[in-house]
N, C-alpha and C. Protein backbone atom coordinates (compact mmCIF):
# COMPACT_ATOMS: atom_id res chain seq x y z
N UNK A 1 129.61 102.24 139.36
CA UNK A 1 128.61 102.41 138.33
C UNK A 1 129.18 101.90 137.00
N UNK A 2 128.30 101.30 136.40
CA UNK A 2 128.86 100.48 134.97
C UNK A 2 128.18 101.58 133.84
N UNK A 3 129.10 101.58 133.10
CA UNK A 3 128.56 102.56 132.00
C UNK A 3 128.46 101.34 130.81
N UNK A 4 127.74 102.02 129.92
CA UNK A 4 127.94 101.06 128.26
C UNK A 4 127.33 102.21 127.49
N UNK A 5 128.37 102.12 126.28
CA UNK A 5 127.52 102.44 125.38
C UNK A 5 127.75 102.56 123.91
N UNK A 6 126.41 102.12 123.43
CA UNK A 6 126.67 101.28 122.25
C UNK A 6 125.79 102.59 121.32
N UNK A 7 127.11 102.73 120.31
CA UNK A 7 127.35 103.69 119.10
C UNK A 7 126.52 102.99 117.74
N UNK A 8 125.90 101.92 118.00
CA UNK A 8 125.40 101.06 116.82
C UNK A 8 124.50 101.80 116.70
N UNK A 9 123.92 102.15 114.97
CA UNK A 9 122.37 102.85 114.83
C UNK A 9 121.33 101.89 115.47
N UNK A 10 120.29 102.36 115.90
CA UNK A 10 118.97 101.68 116.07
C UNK A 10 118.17 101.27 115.18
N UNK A 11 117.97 100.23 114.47
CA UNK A 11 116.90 99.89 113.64
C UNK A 11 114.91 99.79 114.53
N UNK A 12 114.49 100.17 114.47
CA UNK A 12 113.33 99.91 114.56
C UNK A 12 111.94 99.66 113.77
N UNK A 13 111.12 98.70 113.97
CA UNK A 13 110.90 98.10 112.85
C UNK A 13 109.42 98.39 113.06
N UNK A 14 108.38 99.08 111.92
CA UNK A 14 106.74 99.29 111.75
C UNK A 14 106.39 98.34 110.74
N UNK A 15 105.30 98.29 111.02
CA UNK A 15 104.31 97.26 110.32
C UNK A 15 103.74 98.01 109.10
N UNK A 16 103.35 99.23 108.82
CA UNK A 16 102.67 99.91 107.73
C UNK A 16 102.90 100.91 107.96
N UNK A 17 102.46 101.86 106.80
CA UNK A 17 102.51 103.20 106.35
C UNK A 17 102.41 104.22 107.42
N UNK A 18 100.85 103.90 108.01
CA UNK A 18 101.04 105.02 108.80
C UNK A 18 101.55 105.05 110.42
N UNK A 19 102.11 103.56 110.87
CA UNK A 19 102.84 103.72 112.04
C UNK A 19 104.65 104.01 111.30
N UNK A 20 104.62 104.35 109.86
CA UNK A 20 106.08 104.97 109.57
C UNK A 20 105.95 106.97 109.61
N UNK A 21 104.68 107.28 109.38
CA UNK A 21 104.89 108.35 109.78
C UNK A 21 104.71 109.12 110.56
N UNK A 22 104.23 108.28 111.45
CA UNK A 22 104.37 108.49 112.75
C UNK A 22 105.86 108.34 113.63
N UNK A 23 106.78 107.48 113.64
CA UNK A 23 107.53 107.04 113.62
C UNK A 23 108.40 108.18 113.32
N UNK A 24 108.59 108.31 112.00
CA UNK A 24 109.59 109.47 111.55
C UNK A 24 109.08 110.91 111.85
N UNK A 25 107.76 111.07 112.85
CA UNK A 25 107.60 112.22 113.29
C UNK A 25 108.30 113.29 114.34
N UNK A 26 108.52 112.26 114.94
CA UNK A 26 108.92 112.09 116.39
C UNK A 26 110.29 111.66 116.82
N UNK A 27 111.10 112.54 116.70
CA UNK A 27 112.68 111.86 117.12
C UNK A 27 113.70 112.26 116.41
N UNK A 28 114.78 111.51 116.29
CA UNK A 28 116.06 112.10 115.87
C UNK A 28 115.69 111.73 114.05
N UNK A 29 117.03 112.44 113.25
CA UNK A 29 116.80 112.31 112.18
C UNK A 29 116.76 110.57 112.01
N UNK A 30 116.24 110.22 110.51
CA UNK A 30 116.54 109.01 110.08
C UNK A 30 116.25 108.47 108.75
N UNK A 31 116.43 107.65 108.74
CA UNK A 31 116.51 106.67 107.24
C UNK A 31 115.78 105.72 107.15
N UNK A 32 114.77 105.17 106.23
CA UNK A 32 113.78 104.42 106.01
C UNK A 32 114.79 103.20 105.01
N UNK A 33 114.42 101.72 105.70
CA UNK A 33 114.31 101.07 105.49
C UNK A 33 112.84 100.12 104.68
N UNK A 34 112.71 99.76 103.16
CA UNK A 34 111.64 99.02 103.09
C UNK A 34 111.86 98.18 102.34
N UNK A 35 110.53 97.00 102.10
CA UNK A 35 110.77 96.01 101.18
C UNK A 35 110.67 96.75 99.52
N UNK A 36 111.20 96.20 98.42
CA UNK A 36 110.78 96.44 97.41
C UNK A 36 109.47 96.43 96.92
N UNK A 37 108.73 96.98 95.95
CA UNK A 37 109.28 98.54 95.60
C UNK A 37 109.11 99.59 96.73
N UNK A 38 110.06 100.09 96.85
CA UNK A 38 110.35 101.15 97.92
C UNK A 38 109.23 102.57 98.14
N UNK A 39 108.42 102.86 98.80
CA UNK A 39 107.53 103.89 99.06
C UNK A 39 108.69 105.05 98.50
N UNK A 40 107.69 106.34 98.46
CA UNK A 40 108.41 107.45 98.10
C UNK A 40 109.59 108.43 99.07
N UNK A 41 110.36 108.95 99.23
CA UNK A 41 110.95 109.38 100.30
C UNK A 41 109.84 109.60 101.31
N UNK A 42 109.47 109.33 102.85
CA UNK A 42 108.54 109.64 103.42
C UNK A 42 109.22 111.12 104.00
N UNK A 43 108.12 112.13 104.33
CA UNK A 43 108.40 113.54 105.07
C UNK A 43 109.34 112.93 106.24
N UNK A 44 110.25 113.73 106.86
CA UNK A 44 110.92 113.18 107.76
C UNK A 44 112.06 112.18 107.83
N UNK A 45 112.30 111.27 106.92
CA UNK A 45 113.27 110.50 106.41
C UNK A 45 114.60 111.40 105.68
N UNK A 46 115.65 111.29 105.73
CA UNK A 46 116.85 111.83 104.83
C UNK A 46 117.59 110.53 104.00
N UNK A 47 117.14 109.69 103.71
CA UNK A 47 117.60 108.65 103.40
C UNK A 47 116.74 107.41 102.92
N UNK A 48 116.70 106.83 101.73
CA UNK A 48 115.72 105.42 101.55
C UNK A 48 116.08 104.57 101.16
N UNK A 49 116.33 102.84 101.35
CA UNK A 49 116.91 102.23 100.75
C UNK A 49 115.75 100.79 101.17
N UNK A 50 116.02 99.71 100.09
CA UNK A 50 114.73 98.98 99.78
C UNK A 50 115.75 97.35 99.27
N UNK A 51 114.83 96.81 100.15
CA UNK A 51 115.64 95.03 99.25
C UNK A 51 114.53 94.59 98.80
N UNK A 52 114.78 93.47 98.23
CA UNK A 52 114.09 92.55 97.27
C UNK A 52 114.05 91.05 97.87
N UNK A 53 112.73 90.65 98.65
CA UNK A 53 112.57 89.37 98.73
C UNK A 53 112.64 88.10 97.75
N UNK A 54 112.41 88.40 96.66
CA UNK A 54 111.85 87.90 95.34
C UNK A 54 113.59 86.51 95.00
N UNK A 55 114.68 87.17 95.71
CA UNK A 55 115.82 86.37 95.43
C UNK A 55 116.58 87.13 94.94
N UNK A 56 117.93 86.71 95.03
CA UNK A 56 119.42 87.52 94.55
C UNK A 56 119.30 87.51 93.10
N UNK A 57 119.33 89.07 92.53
CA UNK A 57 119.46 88.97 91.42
C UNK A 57 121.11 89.05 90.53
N UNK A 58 121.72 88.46 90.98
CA UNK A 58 123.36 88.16 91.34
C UNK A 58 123.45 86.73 91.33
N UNK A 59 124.71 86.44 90.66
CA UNK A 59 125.08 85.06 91.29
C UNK A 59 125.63 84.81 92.65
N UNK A 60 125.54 83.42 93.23
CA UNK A 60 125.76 82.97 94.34
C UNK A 60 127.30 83.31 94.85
N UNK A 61 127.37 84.48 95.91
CA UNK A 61 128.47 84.81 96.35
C UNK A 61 129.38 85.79 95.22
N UNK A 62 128.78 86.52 94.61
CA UNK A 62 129.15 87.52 93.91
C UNK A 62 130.02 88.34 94.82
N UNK A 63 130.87 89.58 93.89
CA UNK A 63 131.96 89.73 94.61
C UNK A 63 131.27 91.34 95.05
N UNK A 64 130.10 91.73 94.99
CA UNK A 64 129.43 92.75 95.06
C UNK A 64 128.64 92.46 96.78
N UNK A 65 127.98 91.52 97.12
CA UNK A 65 127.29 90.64 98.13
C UNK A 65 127.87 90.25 98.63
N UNK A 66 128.42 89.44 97.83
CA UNK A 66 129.08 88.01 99.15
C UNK A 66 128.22 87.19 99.36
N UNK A 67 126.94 87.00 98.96
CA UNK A 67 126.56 85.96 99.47
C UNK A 67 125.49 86.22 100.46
N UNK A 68 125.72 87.30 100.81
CA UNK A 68 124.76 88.13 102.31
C UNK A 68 123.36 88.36 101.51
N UNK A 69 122.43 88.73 102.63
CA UNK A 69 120.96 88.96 102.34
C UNK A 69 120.93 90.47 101.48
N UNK A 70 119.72 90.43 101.20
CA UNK A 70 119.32 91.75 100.62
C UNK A 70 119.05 92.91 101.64
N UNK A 71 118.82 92.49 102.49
CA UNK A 71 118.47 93.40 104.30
C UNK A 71 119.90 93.78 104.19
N UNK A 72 120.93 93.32 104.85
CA UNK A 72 122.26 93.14 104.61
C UNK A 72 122.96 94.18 103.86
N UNK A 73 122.86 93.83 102.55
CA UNK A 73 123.43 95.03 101.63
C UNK A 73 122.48 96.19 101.35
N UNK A 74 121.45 95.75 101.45
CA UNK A 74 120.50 97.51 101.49
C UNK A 74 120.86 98.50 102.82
N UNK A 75 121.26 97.23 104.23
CA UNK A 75 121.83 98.26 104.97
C UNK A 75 122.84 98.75 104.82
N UNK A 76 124.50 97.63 103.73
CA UNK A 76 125.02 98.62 103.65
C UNK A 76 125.27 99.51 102.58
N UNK A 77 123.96 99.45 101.93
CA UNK A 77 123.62 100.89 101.03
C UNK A 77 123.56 102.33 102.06
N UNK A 78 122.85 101.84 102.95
CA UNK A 78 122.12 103.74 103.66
C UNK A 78 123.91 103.63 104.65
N UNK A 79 124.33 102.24 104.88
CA UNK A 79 125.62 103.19 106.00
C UNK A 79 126.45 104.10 104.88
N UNK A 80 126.44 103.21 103.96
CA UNK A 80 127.87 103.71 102.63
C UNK A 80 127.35 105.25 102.35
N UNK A 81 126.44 105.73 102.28
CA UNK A 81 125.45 106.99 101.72
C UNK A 81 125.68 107.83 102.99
N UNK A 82 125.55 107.13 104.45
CA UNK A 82 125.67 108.39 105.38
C UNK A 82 126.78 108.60 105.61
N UNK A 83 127.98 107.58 105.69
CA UNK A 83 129.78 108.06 106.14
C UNK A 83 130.20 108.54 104.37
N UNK A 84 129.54 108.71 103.67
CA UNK A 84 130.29 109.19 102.60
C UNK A 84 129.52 110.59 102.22
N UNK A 85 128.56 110.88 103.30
CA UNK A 85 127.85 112.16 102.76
C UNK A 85 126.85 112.81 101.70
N UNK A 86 126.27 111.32 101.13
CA UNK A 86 125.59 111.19 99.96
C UNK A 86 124.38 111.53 100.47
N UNK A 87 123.81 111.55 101.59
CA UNK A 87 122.86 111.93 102.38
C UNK A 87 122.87 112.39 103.48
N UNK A 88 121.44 112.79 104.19
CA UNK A 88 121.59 113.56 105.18
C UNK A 88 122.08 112.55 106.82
N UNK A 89 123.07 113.36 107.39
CA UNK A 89 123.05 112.26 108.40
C UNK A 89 121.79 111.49 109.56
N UNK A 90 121.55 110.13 109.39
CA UNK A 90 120.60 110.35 110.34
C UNK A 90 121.18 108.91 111.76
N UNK A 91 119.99 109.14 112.38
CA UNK A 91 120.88 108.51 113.71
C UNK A 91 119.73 107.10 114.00
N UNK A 92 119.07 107.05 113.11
CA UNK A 92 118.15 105.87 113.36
C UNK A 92 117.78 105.68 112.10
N UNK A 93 117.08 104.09 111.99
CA UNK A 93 116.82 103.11 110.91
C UNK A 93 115.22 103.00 111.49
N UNK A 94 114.11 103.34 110.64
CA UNK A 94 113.17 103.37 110.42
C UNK A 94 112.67 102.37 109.41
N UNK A 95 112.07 100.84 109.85
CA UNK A 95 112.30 99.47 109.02
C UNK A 95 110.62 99.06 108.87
N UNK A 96 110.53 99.64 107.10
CA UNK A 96 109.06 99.48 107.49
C UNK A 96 108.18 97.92 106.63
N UNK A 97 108.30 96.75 107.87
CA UNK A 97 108.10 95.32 107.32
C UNK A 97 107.02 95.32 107.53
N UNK A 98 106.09 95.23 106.19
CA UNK A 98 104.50 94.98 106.16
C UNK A 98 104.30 93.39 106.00
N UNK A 99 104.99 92.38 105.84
CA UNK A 99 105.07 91.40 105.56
C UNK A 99 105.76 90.52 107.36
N UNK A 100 105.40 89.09 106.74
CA UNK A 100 106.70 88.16 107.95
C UNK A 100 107.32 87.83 107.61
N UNK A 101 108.07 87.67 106.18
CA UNK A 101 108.57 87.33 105.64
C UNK A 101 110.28 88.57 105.44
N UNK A 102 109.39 89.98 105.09
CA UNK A 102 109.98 90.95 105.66
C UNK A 102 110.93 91.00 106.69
N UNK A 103 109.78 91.23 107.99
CA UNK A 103 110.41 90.83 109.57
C UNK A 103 111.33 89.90 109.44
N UNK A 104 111.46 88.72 109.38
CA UNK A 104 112.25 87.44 109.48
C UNK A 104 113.47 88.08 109.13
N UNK A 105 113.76 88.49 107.74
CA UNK A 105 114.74 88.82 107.32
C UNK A 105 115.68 90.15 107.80
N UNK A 106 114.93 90.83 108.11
CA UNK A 106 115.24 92.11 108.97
C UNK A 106 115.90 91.22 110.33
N UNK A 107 115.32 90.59 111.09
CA UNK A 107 115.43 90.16 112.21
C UNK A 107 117.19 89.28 112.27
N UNK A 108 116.41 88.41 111.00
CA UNK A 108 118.24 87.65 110.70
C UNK A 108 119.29 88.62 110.59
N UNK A 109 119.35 89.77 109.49
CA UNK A 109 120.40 90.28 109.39
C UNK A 109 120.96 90.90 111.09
N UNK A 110 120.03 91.13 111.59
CA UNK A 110 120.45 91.75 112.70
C UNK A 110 121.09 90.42 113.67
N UNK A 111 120.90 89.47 113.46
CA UNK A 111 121.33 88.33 114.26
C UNK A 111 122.94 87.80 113.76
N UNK A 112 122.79 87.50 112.58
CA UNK A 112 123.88 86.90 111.72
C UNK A 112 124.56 87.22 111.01
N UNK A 113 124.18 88.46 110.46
CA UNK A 113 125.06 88.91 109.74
C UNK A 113 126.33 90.02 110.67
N UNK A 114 127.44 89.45 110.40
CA UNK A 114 128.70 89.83 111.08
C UNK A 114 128.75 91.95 111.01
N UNK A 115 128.52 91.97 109.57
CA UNK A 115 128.74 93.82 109.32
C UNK A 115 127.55 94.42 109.10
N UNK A 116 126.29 94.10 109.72
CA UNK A 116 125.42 94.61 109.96
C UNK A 116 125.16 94.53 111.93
N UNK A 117 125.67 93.38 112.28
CA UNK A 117 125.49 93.32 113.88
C UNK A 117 126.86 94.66 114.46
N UNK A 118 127.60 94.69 113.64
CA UNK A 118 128.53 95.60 113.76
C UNK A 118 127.84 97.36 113.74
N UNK A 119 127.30 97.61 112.89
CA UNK A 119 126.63 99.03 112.95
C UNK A 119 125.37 99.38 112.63
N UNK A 120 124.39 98.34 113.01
CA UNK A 120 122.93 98.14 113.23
C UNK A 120 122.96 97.57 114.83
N UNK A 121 121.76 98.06 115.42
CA UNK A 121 121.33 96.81 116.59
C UNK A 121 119.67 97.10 116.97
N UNK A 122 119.08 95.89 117.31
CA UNK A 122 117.45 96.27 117.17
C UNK A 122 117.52 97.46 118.30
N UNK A 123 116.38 98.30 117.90
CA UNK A 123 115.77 99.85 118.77
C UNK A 123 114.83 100.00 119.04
């Protein structure tokens, strides 16, 4: 028998409002992912963090970024917040892309980016 098992949070990704509270109804704790401007903490969430399509408001390869997406460092806003206790722990990523433009980017970080494929994986 082959075992695996992968310790990466689950991102899972809704289209609007109310398949997010639905979503965060049902299941283990978690953390909301959205585009800018960020909805209000939703009921059920312990955690919120929000990027900005609009472009890096940073220079190119700043020593803050690197260079990485806004998906990217907003995720590692909510990891930095849950291993440091700044929030409540939760065990899933609740990613709420009303846009395709959204999605795309959600989708890349999870593809390409090296320290997000590390402790993200799609759910």
């Amino acid at each position: 028998m082959t075992w695996s098992l992968d310790a990466r949070i689950p991102i899972v990704t809704v289209a609007d409002a109310a398949t997010l509270v639905a979503a965060l109804a049902g299941g283990r704790p978690a953390a909301v992912l959205a585009e800018a401007p960020p909805p209000a903490l939703p009921d059920g969430a312990v955690a919120l963090a929000s990027f900005d399509l609009s472009g890096p408001s940073h220079a190119a390869a700043c020593t803050c970024c690197g260079g990485r997406s806004a998906v990217a460092a907003a995720l590692d806003r909510l990891f930095q917040a849950r291993v440091r206790g700044q929030c409540g722990w939760f065990e899933r990523v609740v990613a709420l892309v009303e846009t395709d433009a959204a999605r795309a980017e959600v989708t890349a970080a999870l593809r390409d980016d090296a320290v997000t494929v590390a402790r993200f994986r799609p759910g």
